[in-house]
Structures are given as structure tokens and as C-alpha cells.
C-alpha atoms as a PDB file:
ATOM      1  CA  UNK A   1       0.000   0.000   0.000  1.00  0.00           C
ATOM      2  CA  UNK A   2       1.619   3.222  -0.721  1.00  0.00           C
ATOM      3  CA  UNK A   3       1.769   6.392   0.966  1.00  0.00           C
ATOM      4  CA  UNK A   4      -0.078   9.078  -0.421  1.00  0.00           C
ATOM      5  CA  UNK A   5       1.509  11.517   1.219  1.00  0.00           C
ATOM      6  CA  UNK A   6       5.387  10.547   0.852  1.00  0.00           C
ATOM      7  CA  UNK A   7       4.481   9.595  -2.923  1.00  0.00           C
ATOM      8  CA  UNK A   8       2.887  13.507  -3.277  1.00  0.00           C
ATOM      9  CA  UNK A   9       6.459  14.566  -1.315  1.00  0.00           C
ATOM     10  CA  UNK A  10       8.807  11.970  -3.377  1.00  0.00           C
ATOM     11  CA  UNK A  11       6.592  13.543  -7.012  1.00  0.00           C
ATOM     12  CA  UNK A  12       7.136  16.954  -6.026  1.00  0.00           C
ATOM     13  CA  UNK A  13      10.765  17.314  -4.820  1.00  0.00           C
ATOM     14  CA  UNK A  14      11.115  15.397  -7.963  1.00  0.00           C
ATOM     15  CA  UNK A  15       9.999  17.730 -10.269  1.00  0.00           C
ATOM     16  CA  UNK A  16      11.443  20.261  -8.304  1.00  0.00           C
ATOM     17  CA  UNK A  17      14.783  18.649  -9.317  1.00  0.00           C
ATOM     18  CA  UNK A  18      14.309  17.945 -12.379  1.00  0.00           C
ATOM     19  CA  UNK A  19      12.159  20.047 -14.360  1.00  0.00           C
ATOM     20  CA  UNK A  20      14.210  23.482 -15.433  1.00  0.00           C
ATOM     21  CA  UNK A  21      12.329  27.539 -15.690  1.00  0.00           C
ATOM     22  CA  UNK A  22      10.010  26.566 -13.005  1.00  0.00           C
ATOM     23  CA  UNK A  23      10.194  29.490 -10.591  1.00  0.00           C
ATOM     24  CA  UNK A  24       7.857  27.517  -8.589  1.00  0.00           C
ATOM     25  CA  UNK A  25       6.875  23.531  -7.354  1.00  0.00           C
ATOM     26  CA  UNK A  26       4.868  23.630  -4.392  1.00  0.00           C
ATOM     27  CA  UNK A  27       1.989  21.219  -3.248  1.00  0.00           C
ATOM     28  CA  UNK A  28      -1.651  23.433  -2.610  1.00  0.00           C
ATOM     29  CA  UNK A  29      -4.485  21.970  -0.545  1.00  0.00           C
ATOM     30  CA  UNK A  30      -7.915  22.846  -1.552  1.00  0.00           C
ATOM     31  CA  UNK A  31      -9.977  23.227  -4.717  1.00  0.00           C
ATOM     32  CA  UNK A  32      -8.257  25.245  -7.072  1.00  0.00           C
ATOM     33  CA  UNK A  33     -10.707  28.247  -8.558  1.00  0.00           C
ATOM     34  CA  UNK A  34     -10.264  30.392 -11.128  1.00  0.00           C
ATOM     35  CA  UNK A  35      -9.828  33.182  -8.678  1.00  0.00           C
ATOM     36  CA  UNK A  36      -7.137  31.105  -6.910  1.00  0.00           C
ATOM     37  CA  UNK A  37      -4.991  30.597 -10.215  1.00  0.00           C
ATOM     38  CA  UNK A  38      -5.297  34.198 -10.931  1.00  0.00           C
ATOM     39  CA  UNK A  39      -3.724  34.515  -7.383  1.00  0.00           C
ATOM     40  CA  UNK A  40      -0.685  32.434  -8.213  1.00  0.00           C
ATOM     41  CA  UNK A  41       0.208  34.472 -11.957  1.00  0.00           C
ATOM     42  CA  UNK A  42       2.766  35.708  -9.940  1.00  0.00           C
ATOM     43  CA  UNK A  43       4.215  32.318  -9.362  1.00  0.00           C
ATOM     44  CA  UNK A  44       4.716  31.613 -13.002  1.00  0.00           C
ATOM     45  CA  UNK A  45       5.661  29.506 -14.389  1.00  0.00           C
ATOM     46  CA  UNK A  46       4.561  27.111 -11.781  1.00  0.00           C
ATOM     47  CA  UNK A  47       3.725  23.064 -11.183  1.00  0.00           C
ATOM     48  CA  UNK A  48       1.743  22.925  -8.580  1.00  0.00           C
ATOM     49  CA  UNK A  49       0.602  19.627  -6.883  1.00  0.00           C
ATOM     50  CA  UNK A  50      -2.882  18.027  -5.463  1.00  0.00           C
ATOM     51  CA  UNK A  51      -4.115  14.595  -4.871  1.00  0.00           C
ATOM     52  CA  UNK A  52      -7.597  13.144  -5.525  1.00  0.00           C
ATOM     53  CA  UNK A  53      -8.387   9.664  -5.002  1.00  0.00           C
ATOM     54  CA  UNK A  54     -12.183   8.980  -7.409  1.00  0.00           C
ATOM     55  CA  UNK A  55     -14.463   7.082  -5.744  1.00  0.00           C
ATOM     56  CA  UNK A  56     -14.044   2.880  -5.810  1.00  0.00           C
ATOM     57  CA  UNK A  57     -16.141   1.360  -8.298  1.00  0.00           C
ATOM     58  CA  UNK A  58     -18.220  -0.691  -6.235  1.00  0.00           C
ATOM     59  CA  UNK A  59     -17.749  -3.940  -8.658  1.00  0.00           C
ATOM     60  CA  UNK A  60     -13.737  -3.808  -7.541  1.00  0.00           C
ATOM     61  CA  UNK A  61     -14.989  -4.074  -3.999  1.00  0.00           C
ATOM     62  CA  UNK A  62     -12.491  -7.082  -2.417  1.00  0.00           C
ATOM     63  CA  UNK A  63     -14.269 -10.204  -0.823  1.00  0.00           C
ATOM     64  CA  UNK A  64     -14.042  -8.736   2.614  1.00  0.00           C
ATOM     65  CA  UNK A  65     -15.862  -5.434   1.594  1.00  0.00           C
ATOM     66  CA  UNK A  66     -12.545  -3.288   1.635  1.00  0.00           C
ATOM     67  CA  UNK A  67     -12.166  -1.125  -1.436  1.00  0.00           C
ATOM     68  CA  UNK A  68      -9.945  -3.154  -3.509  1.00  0.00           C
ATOM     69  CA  UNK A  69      -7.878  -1.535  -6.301  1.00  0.00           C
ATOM     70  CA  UNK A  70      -7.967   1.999  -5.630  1.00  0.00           C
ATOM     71  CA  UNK A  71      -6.823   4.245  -7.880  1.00  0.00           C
ATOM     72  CA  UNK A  72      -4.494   7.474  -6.772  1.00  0.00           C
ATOM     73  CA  UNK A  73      -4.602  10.535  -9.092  1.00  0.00           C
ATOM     74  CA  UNK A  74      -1.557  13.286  -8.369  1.00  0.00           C
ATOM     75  CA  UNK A  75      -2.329  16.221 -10.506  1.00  0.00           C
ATOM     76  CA  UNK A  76       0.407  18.463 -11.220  1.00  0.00           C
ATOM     77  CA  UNK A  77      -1.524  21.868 -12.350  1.00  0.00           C
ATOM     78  CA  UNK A  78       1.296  23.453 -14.659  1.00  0.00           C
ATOM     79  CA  UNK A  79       0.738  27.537 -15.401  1.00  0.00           C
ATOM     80  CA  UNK A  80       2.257  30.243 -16.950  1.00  0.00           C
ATOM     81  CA  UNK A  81       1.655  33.993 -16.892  1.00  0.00           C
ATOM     82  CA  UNK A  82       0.067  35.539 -20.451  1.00  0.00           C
ATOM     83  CA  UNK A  83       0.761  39.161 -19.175  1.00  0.00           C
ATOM     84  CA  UNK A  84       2.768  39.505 -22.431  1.00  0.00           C
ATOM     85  CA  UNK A  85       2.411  37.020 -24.771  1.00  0.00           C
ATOM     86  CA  UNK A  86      -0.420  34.083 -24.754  1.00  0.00           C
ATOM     87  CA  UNK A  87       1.219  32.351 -27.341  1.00  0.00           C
ATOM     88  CA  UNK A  88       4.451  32.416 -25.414  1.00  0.00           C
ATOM     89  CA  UNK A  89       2.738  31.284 -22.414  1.00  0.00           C
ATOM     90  CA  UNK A  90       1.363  28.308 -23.869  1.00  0.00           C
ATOM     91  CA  UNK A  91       4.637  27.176 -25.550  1.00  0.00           C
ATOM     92  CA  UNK A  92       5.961  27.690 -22.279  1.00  0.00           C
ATOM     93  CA  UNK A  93       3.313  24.855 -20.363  1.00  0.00           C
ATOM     94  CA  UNK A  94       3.890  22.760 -23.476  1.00  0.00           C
ATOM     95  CA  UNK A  95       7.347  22.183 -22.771  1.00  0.00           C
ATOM     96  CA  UNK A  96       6.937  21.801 -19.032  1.00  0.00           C
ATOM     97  CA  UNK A  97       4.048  19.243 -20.171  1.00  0.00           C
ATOM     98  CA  UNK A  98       6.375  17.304 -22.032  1.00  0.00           C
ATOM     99  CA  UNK A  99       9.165  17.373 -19.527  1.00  0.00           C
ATOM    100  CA  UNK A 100       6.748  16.186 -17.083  1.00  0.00           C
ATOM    101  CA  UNK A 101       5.640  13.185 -19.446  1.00  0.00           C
ATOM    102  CA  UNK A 102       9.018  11.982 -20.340  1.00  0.00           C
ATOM    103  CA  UNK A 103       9.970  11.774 -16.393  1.00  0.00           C
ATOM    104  CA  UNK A 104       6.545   9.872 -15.344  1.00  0.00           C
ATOM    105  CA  UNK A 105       4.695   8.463 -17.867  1.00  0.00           C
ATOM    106  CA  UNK A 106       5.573   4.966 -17.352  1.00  0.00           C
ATOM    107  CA  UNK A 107       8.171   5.407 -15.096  1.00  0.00           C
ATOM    108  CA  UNK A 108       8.753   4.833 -11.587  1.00  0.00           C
ATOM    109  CA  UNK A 109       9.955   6.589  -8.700  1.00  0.00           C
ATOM    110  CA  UNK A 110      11.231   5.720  -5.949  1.00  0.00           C
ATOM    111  CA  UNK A 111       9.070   6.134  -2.372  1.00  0.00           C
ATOM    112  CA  UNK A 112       9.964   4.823   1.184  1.00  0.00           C
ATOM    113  CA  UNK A 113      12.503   2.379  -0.717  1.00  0.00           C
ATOM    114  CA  UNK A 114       9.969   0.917  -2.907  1.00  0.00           C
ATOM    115  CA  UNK A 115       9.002   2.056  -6.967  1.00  0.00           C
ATOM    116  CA  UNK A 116       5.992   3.910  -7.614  1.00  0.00           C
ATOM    117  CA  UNK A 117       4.899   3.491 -11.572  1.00  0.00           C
ATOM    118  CA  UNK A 118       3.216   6.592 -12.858  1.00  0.00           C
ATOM    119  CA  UNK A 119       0.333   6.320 -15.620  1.00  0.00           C
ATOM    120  CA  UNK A 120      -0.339   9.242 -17.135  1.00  0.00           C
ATOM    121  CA  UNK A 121      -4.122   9.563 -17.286  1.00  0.00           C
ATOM    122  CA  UNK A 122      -4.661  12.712 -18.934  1.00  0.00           C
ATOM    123  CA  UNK A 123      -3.913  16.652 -19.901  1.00  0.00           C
ATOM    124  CA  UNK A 124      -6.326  19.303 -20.293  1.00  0.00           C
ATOM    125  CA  UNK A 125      -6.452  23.075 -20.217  1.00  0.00           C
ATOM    126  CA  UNK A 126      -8.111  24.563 -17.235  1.00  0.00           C
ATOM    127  CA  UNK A 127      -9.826  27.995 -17.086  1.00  0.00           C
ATOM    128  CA  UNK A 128      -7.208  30.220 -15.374  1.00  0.00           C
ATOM    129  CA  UNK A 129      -8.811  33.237 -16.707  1.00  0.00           C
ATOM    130  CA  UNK A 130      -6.980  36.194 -17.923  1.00  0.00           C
ATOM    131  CA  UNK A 131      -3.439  36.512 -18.001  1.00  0.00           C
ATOM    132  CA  UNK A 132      -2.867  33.041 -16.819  1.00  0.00           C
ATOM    133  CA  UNK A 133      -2.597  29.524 -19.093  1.00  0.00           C
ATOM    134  CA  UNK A 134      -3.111  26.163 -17.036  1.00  0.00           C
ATOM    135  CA  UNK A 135      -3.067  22.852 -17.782  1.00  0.00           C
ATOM    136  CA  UNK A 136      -3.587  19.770 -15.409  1.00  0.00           C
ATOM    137  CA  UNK A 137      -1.664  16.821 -15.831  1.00  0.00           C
ATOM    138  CA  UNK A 138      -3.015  13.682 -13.900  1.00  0.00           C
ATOM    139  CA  UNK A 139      -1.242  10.711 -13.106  1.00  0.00           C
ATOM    140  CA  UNK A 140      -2.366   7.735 -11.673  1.00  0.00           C
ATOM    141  CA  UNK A 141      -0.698   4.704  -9.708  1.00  0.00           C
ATOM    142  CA  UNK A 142      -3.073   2.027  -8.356  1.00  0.00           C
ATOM    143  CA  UNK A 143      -2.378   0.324  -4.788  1.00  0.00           C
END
């Protein structure tokens, strides 16, 4: 069983590492609003980190009634300030996109001594609002 929280850690000091022209990699709690992303323009470019786990589909239910396969999603929520140039800014999330991809699609990391495979489940454009381009990037590892 992994450890959602040392996985989010072990994902974010990663990218933190790894990915270069971030100015920031931080983990928020919350839901995150349009109003909130307009709050963190000043943060761009950013990857910013949250965990949702979608409800158990009651068919994957074990024999003793626990939960079964459960599936983790770590969202990395990747932005980039369009103050000057939209264009730029979206060139900008696309490369941090792929950098992302090439690092965890597929590919383990290491957490608490054991490896932690990364699926990438999907990438779509969120509604930042003005002067801001997002994109979440979901992962998911199942336990």
C-alpha cells in the first residue's frame, strides 16, 4: 500500500529537481478556482501539486468489503503567466508538459525504498482566466 503523502512529497521534490524555468513547485491543498490561479500568476511559471483519489467502483470491492484496487490521481496543475504574450505562455506549459511526461509516464519513482509506476491519465487546459494559461496533468498509480 503506498503512501499518499510521501508519494505527493517523493513527485514533487522530484519535479522540483528535475524540471528546469520553473520558478515555482509547491503542493496546494484545496480546490483550485479560477480566482485562486489568478492569485498564483505571480508564481509563473509554476507546477503545482494536489491529490484526488475517485471514488471505488463498487464492482472492484475485495471479498471482505474493503475497497480493492484503488486508484491514486496526483495532478500536477502546470501555469504560466500571459501578461505579455499568450502564445508564449502556452509554448511555455507545453514544454513543461512534455518534460513532465518523459519523467513519469511509465516510469517509476522511488518512495519509502519501494518504486511507484506513474500512468499518465490525462492533460487538459483549465480555465485560469486572464493573463494566466493552465493545464492539469493527472497521473495515476493504483495500490
Amino acid at each position: 500500500m503506498i503512501s499518499i503523502a510521501n508519494t505527493q512529497d517523493a513527485l514533487i521534490a522530484d519535479v522540483k529537481a528535475k524540471v528546469t524555468g520553473l520558478k515555482t513547485v509547491d503542493v496546494m491543498e484545496g480546490e483550485f478556482t479560477a480566482k485562486t490561479l489568478q492569485e498564483l500568476i505571480m508564481l509563473a511559471p509554476f507546477v503545482i501539486g494536489s491529490y484526488r483519489m475517485p471514488k471505488p467502483v463498487e464492482t472492484e470491492r475485495d471479498a471482505a468489503g474493503g475497497s480493492g484496487t484503488l486508484e491514486h490521481q496526483f495532478i500536477l496543475i502546470v501555469g504560466a503567466a500571459t501578461l505579455l504574450q499568450k502564445y508564449k505562455a502556452q509554448r511555455t506549459c507545453l514544454s513543461i508538459i512534455d518534460d513532465i511526461k518523459d519523467l513519469y509516464d511509465g516510469k517509476s519513482l522511488m518512495v519509502d525504498g519501494e518504486p511507484v509506476t506513474f500512468g499518465l491519465t490525462s492533460i487538459a487546459p483549465v480555465d485560469g482566466g486572464v493573463g494566466i494559461v493552465v493545464y492539469a496533468v493527472v497521473f495515476s498509480v493504483y495500490d
